[in-house]
C-alpha atoms as a PDB file:
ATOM      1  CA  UNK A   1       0.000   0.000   0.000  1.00  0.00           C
ATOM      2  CA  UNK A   2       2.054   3.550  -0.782  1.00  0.00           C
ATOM      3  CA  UNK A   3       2.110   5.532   1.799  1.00  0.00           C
ATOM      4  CA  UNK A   4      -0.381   8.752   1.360  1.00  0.00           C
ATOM      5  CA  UNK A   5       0.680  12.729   2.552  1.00  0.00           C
ATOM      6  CA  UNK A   6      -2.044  14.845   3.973  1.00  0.00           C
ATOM      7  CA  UNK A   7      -2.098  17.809   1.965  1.00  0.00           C
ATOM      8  CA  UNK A   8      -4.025  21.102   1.287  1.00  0.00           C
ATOM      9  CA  UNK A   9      -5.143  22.116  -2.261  1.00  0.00           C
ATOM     10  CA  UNK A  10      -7.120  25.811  -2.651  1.00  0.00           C
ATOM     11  CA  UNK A  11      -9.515  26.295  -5.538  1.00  0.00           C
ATOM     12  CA  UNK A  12     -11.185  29.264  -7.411  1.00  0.00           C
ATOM     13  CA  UNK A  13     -15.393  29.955  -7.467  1.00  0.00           C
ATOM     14  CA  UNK A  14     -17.544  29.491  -9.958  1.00  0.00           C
ATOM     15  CA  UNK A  15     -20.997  30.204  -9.680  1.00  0.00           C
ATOM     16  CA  UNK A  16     -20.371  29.348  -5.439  1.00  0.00           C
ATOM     17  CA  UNK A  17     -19.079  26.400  -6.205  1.00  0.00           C
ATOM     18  CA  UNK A  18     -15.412  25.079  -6.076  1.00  0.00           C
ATOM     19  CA  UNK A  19     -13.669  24.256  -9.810  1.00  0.00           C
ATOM     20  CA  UNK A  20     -10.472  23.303 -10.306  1.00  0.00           C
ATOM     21  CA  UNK A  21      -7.861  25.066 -12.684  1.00  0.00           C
ATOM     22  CA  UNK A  22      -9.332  23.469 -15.617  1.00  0.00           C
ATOM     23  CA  UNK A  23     -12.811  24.490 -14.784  1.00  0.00           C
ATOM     24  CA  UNK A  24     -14.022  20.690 -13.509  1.00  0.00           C
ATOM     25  CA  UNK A  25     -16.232  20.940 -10.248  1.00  0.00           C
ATOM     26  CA  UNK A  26     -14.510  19.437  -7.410  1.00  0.00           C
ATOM     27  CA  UNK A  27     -15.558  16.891  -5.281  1.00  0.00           C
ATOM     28  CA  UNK A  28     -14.899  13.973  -2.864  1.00  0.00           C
ATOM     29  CA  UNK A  29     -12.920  11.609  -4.099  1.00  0.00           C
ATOM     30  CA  UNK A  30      -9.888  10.797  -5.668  1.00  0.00           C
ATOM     31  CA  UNK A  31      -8.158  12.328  -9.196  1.00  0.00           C
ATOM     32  CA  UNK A  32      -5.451  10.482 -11.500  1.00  0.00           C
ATOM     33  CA  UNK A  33      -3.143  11.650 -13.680  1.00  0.00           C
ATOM     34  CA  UNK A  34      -1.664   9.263 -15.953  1.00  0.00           C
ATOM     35  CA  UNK A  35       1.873   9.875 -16.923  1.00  0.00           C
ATOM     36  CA  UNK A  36       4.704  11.382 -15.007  1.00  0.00           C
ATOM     37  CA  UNK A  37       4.255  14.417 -12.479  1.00  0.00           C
ATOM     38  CA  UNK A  38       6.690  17.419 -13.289  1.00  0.00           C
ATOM     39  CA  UNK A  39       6.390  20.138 -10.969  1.00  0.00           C
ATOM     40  CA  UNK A  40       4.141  23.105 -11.928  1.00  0.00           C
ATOM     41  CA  UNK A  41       3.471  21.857 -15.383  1.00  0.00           C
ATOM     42  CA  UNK A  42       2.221  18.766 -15.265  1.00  0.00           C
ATOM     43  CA  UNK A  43       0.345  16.275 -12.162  1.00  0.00           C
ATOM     44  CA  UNK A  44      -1.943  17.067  -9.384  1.00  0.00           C
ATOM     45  CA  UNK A  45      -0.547  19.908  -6.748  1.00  0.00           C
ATOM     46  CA  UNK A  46      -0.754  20.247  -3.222  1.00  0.00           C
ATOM     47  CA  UNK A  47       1.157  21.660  -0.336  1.00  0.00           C
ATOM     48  CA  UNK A  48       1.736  19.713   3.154  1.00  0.00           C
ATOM     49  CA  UNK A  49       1.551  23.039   4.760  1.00  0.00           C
ATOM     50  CA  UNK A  50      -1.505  25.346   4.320  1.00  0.00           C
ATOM     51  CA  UNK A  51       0.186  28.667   4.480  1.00  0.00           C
ATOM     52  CA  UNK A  52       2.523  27.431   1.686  1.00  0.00           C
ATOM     53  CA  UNK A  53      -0.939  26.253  -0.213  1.00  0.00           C
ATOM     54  CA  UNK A  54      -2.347  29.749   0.630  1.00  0.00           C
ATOM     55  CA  UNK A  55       0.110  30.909  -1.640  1.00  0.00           C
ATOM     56  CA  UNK A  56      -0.982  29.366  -5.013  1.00  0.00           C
ATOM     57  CA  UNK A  57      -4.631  29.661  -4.107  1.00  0.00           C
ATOM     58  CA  UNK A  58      -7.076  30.997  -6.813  1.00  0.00           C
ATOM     59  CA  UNK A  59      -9.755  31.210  -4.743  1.00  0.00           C
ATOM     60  CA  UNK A  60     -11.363  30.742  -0.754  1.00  0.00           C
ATOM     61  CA  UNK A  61     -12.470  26.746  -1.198  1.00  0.00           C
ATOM     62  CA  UNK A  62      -9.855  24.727   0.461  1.00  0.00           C
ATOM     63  CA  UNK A  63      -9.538  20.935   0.450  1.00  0.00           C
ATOM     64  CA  UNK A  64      -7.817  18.485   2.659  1.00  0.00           C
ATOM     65  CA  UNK A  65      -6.038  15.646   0.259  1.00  0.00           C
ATOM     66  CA  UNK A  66      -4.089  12.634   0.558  1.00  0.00           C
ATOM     67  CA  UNK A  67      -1.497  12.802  -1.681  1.00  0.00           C
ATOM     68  CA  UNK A  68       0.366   8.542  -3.769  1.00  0.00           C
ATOM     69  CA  UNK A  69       1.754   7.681  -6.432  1.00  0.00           C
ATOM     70  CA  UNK A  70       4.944   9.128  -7.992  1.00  0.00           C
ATOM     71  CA  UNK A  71       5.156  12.255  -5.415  1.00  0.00           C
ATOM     72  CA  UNK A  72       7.704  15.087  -6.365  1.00  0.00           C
ATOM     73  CA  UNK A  73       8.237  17.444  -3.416  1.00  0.00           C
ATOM     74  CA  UNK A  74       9.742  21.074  -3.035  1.00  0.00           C
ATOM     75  CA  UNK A  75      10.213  23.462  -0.095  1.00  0.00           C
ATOM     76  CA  UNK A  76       6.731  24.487  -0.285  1.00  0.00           C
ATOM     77  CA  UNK A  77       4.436  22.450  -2.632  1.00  0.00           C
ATOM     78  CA  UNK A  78       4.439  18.590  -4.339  1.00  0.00           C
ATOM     79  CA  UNK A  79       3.165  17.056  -7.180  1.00  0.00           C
ATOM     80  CA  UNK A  80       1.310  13.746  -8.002  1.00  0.00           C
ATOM     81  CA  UNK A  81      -0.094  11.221  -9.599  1.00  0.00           C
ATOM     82  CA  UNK A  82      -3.361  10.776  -6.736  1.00  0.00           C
ATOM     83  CA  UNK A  83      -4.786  13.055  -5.225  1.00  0.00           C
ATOM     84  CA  UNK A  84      -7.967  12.056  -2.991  1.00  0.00           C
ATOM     85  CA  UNK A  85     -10.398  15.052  -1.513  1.00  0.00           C
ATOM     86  CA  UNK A  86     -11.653  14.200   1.619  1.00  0.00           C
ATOM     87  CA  UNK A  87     -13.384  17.106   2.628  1.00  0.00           C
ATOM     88  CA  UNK A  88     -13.693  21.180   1.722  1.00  0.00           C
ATOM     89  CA  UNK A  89     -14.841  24.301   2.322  1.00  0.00           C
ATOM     90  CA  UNK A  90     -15.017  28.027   1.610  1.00  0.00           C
ATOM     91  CA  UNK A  91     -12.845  29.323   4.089  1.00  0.00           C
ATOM     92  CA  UNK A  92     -13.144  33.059   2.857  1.00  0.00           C
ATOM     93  CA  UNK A  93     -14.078  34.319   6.090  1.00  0.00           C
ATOM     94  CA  UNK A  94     -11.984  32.554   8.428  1.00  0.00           C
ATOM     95  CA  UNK A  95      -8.771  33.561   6.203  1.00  0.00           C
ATOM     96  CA  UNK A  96     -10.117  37.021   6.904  1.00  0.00           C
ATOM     97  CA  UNK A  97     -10.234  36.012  10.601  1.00  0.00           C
ATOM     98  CA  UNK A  98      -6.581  34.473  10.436  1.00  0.00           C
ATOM     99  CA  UNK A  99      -4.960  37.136   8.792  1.00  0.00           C
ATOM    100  CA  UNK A 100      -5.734  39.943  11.528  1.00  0.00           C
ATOM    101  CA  UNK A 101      -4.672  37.529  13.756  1.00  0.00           C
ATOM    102  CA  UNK A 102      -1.285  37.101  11.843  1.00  0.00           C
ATOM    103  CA  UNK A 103      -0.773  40.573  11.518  1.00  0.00           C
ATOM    104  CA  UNK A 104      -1.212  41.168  15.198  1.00  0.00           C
ATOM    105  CA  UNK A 105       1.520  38.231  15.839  1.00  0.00           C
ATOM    106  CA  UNK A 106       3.834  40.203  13.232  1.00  0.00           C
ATOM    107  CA  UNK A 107       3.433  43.649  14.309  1.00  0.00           C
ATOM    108  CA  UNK A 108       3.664  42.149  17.991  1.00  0.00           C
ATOM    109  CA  UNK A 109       6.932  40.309  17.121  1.00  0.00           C
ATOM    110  CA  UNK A 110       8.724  43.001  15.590  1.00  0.00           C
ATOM    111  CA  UNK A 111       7.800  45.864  17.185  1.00  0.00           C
ATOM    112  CA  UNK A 112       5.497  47.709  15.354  1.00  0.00           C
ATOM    113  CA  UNK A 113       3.408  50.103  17.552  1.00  0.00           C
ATOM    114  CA  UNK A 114       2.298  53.263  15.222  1.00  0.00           C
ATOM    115  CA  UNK A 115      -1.366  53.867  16.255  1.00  0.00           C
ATOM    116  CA  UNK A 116      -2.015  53.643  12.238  1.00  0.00           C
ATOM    117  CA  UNK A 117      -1.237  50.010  12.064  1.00  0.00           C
ATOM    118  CA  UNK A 118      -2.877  48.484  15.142  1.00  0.00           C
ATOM    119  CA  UNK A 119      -6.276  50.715  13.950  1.00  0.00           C
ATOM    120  CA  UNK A 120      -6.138  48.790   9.978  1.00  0.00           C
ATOM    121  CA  UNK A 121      -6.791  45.367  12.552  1.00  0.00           C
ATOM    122  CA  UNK A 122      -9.698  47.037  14.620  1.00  0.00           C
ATOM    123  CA  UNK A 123     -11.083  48.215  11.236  1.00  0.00           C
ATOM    124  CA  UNK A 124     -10.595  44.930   9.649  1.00  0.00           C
ATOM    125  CA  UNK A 125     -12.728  43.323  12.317  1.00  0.00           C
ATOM    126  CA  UNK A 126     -15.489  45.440  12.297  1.00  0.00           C
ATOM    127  CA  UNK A 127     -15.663  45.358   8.470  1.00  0.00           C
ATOM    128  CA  UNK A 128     -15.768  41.285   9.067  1.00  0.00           C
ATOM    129  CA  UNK A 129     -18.558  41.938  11.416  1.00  0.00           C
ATOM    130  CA  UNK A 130     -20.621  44.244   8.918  1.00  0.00           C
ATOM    131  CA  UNK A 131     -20.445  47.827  11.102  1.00  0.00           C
ATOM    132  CA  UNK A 132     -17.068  49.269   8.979  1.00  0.00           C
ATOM    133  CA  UNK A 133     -17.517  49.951   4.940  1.00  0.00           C
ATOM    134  CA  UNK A 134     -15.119  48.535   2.348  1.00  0.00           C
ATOM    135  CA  UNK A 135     -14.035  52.783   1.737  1.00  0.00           C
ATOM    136  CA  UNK A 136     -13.429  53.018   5.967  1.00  0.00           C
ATOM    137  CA  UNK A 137     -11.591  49.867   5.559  1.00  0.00           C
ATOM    138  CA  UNK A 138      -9.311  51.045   2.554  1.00  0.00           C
ATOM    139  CA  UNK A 139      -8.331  54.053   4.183  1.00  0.00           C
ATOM    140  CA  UNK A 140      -7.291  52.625   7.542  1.00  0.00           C
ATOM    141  CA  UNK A 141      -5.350  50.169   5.068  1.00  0.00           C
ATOM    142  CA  UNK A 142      -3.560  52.990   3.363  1.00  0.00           C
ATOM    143  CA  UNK A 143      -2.728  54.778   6.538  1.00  0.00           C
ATOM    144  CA  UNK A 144      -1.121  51.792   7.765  1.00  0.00           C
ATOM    145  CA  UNK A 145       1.388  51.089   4.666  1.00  0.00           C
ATOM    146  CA  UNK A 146       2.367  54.557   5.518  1.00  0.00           C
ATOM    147  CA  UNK A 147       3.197  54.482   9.068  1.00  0.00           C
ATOM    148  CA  UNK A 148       6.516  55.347   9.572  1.00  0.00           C
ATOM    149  CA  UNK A 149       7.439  53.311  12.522  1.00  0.00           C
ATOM    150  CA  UNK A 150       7.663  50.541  10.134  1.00  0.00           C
ATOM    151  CA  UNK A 151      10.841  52.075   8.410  1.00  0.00           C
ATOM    152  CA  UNK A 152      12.290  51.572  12.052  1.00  0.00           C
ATOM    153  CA  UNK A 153      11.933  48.103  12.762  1.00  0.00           C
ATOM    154  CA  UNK A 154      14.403  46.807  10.366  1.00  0.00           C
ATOM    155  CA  UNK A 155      14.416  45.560   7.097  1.00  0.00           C
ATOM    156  CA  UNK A 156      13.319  41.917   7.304  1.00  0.00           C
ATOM    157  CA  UNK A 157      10.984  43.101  10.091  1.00  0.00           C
ATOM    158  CA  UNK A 158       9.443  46.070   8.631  1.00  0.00           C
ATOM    159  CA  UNK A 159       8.660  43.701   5.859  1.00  0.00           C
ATOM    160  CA  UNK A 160       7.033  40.893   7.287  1.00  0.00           C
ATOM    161  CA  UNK A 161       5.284  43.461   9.257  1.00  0.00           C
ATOM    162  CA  UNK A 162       4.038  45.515   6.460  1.00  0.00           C
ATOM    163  CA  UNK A 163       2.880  42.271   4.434  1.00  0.00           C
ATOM    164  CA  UNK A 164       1.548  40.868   7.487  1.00  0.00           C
ATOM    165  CA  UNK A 165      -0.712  44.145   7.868  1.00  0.00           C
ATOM    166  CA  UNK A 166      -1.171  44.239   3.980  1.00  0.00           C
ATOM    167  CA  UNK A 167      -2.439  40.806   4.208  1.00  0.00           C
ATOM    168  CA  UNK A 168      -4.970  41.793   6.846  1.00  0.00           C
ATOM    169  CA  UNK A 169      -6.717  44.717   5.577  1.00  0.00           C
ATOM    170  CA  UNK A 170      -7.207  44.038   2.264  1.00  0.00           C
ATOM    171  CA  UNK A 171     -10.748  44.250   1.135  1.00  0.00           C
ATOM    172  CA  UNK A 172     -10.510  40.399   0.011  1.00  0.00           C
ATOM    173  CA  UNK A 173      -9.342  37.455   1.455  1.00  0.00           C
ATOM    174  CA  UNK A 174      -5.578  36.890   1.811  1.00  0.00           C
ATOM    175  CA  UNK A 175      -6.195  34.315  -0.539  1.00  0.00           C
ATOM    176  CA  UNK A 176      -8.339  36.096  -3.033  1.00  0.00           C
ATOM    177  CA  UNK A 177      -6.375  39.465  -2.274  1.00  0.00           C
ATOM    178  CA  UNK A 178      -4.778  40.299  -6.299  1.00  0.00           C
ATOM    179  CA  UNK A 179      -1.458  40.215  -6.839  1.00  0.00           C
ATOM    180  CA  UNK A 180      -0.080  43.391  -4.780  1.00  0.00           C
ATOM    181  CA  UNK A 181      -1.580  42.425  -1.558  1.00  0.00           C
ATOM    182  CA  UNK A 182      -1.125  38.616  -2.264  1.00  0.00           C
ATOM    183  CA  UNK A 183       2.620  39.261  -3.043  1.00  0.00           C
ATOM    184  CA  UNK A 184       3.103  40.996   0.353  1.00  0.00           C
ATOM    185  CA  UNK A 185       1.627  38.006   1.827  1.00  0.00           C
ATOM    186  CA  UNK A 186       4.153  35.762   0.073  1.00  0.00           C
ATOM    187  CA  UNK A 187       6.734  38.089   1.271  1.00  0.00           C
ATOM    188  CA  UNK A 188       5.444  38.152   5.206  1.00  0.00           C
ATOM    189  CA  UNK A 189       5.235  34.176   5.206  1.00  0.00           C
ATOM    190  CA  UNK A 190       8.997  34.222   3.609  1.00  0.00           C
ATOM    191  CA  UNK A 191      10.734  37.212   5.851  1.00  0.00           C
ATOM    192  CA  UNK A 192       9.354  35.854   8.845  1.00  0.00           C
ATOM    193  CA  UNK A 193      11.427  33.470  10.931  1.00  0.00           C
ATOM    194  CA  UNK A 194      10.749  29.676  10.993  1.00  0.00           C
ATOM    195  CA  UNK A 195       9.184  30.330  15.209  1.00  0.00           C
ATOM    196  CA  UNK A 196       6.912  32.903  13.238  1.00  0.00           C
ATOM    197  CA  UNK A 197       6.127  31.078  10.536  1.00  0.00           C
ATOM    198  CA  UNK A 198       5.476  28.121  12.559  1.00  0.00           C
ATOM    199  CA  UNK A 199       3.099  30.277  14.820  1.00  0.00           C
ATOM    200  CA  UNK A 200       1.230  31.369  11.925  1.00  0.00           C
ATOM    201  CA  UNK A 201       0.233  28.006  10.413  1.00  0.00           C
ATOM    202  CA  UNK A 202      -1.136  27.472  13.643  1.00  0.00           C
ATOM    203  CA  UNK A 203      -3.282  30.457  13.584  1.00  0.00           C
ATOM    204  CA  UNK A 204      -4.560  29.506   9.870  1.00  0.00           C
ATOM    205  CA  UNK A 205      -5.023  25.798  11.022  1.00  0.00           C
ATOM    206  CA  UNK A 206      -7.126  26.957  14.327  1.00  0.00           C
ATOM    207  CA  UNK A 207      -9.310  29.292  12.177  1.00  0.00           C
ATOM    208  CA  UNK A 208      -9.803  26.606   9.225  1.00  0.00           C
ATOM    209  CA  UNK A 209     -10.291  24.266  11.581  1.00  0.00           C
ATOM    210  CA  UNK A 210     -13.622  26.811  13.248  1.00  0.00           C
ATOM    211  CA  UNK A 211     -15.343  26.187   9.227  1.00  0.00           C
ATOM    212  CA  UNK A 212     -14.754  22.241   8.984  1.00  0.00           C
ATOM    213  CA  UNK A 213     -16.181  21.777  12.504  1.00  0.00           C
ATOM    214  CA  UNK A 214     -19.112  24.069  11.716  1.00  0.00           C
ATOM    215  CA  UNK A 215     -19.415  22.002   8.715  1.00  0.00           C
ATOM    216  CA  UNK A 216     -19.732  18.443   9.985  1.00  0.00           C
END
């Protein structure tokens, strides 16, 4: 029997439902591709660690996969020949959710403490409660890239800390943010330290975790 990886694999929306990259609904159960796996071209993806699968996401619906057959692996993603879904959701909101509270653990970590970039969080909150407006939201957002405590922290801090609060004010979903804000999220997850980075899979794990529960 090969031995199988638990994965996570994000897809895009169609219509509120989940599709994959070539448009085909997704569902439980298990794909094959037939013929050899070659990383980003050809095979079925996944990524053993859901921030690194947050970073290829088109879209909110995540999956949880076990992963056979002729696996290739990289630092942050693998490819395969089987791929089974076992479960998904449409974690928009609790990405929301996890990226205030991985901005908070950034700006926390490294310092940050200009009034402007603790207020983007409080605004990003309400906004996910329905009492702030996507126009208060994108103001506190812009006020916060140009705090200038974060040109004091450091480099490598000031930008983890900047994507970090990037990530969490965003009108969208980190996942589903476009490719400015979604870029400073790749570049929070990647300047961060392996005890931050570590911290912050928990956080997205905990708040994923809040949807599949509701979901059973």
């Amino acid at each position: 029997m090969p031995k199988k990886i638990l994965a996570w694999h994000f897809c895009a929306d169609r219509d509120g439902k989940p599709v994959l990259r070539d448009g085909t609904p997704l569902k439980v159960g298990i794909l094959r591709y037939k013929g050899a796996p070659e990383m980003c071209r050809l095979g079925l993806h996944a990524s053993r660690r859901m921030a690194d699968a947050l970073q290829y996401a088109p879209g909110t619906w995540l999956s949880r996969v076990e992963c056979w057959g002729s696996v290739e692996e990289q630092d942050d993603k693998l490819v395969c020949c089987n791929r089974r879904v076992l479960r998904y959701a449409d974690v928009a909101t609790a990405l929301h959710r996890a990226a205030c509270d991985v901005a908070e653990h950034a700006m926390l970590r490294y310092g940050v403490d200009d009034p402007r970039s603790w207020e983007t969080i409080k605004t990003k909150r309400r906004w996910l409660l329905g009492v702030a407006n996507d126009s208060e939201l994108a103001a506190a957002s812009w006020a916060a890239v140009g705090a200038a405590s974060w040109a004091a922290v450091g480099a490598a801090a000031g930008a983890a800390a900047r994507a970090a609060a990037w990530a969490a004010v965003g009108a969208a979903a980190w996942a589903a943010v476009g490719a400015a804000a979604g870029a400073a999220a790749r570049a929070a997850w990647a300047a961060a330290g392996a005890a931050a980075r570590d911290e912050w899979e928990q956080i997205l794990l905990a708040r994923v975790g809040e949807v599949y529960d509701e979901a059973r």
